[in-house]
Protein backbone atom coordinates (compact mmCIF):
# COMPACT_ATOMS: atom_id res chain seq x y z
CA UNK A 1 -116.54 55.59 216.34
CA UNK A 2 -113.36 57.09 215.31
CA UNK A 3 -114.19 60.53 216.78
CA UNK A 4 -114.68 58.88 220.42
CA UNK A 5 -112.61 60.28 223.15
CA UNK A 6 -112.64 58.44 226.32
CA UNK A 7 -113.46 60.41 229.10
CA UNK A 8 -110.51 60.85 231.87
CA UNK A 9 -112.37 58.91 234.97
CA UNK A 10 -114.86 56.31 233.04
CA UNK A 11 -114.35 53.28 230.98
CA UNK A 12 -115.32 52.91 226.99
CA UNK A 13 -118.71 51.63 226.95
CA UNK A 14 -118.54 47.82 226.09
CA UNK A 15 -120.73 48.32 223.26
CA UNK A 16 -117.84 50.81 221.52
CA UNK A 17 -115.30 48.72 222.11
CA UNK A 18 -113.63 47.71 218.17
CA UNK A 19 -113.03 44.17 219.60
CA UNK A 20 -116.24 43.53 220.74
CA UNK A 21 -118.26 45.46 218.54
CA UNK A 22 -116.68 44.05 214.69
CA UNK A 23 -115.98 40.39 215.95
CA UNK A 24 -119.05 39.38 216.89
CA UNK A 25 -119.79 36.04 216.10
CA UNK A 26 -123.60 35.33 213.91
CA UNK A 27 -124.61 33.46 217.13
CA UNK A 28 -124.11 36.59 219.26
CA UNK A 29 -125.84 38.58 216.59
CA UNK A 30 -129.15 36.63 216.46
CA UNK A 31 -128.99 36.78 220.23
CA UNK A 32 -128.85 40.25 220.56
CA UNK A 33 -131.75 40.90 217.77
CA UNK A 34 -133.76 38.52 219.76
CA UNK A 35 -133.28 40.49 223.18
CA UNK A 36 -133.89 43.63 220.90
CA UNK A 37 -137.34 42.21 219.47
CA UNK A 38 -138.26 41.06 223.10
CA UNK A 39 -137.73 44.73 224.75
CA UNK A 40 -139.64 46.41 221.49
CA UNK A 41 -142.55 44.03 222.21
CA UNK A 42 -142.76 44.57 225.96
CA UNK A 43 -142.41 48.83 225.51
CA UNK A 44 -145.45 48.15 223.23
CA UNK A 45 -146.99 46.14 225.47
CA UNK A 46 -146.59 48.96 228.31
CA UNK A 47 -147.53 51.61 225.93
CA UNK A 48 -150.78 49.31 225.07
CA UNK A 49 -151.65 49.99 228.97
CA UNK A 50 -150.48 53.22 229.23
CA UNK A 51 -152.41 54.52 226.77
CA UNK A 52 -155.66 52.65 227.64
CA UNK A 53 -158.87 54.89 227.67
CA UNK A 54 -160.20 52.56 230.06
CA UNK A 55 -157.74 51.31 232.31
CA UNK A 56 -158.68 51.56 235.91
CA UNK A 57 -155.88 49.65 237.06
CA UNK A 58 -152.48 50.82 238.19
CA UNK A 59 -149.68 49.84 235.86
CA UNK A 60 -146.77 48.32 237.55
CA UNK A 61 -143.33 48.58 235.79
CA UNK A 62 -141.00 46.62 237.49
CA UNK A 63 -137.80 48.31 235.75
CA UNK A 64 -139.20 51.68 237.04
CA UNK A 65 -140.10 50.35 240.51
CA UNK A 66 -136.64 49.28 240.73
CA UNK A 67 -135.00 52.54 239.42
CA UNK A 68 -137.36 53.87 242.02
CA UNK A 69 -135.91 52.51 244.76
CA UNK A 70 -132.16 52.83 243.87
CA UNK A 71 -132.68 56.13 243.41
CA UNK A 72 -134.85 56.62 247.22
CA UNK A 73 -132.22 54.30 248.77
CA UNK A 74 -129.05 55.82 247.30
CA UNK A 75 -126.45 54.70 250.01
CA UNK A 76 -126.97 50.84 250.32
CA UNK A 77 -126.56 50.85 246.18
CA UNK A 78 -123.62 53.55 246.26
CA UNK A 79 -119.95 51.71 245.28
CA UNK A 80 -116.82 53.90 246.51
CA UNK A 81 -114.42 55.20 243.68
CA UNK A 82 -111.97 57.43 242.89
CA UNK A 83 -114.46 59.54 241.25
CA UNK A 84 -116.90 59.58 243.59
CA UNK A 85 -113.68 59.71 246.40
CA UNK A 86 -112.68 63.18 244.64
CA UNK A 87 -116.18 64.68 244.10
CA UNK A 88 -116.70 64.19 247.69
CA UNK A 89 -113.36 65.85 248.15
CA UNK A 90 -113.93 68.79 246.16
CA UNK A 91 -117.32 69.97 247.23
CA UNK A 92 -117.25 68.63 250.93
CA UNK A 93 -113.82 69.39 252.19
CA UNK A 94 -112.51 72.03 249.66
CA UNK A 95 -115.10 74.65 249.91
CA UNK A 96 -114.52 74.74 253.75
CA UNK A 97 -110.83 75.05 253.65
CA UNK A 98 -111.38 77.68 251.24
CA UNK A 99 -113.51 79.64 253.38
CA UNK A 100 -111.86 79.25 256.29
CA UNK A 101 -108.56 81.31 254.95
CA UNK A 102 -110.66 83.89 252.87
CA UNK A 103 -112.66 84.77 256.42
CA UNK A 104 -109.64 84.19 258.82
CA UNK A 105 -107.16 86.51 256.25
CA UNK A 106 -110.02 89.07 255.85
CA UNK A 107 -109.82 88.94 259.62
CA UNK A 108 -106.02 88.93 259.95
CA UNK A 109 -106.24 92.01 257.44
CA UNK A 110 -108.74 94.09 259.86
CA UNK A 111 -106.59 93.04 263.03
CA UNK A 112 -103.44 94.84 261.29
CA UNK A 113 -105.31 97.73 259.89
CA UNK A 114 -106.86 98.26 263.90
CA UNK A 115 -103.88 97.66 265.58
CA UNK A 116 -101.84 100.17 262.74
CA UNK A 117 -104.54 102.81 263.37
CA UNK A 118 -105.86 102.88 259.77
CA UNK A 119 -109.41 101.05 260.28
CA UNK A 120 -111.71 103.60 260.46
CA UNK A 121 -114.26 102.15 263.36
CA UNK A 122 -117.57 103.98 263.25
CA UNK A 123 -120.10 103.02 265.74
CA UNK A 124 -123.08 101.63 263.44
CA UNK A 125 -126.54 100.43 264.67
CA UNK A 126 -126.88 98.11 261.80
CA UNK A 127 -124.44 97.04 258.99
């Protein structure tokens, strides 16, 4: 834990946090073996039906139909930040500021060069 860096726009995990992680109480301990054994035992129970030579039944996983449908439905799920704010920012807005000055001085450039006589204008039937 000691070579953690936080990361600039996201919270330290709970579960690296020094207070929470070296002062748990034996209470919280048990309870979080207990949660532990209960996920091992349903993954095995999945993997039981998975892995079933004769299974002719679909296998429903509610975790997974859930990440399904966050993942379909992104907007009614999506939580404005300042990270997200900022992404949005700098590849919605950014890029078309951008190339609005690199065509409109390119254009500027040509205007200059045409009205200084120094743009050579050949008549071309295809560019």
């Amino acid at each position: 834990m000691a070579d953690y860096k936080e990361a600039p726009l996201a919270t330290r995990p709970k579960t690296l946090d020094p207070a929470e992680y070296f002062n748990l109480s034996p209470d919280q301990r048990r309870a979080e073996e207990e949660r532990a054994v209960l996920r091992a035992q349903l993954k095995r129970q999945y993997q039981m039906q998975l892995n079933n030579p004769h299974r002719k039944e679909l296998i429903e996983d509610p975790a997974l139909t859930r990440w399904t449908y966050a993942r379909t439905n992104v907007y009614p799920h999506f939580r404005p930040s300042t990270k997200t704010s900022l992404l949005g920012a700098m590849f919605g807005v950014v890029p078309l500021f951008f190339w609005y000055f690199v065509f409109k001085k390119d254009r500027d450039n040509k205007e200059e060069q045409i009205k200084a006589g120094k743009y050579d204008r050949r008549f071309q039937l295809s560019y």
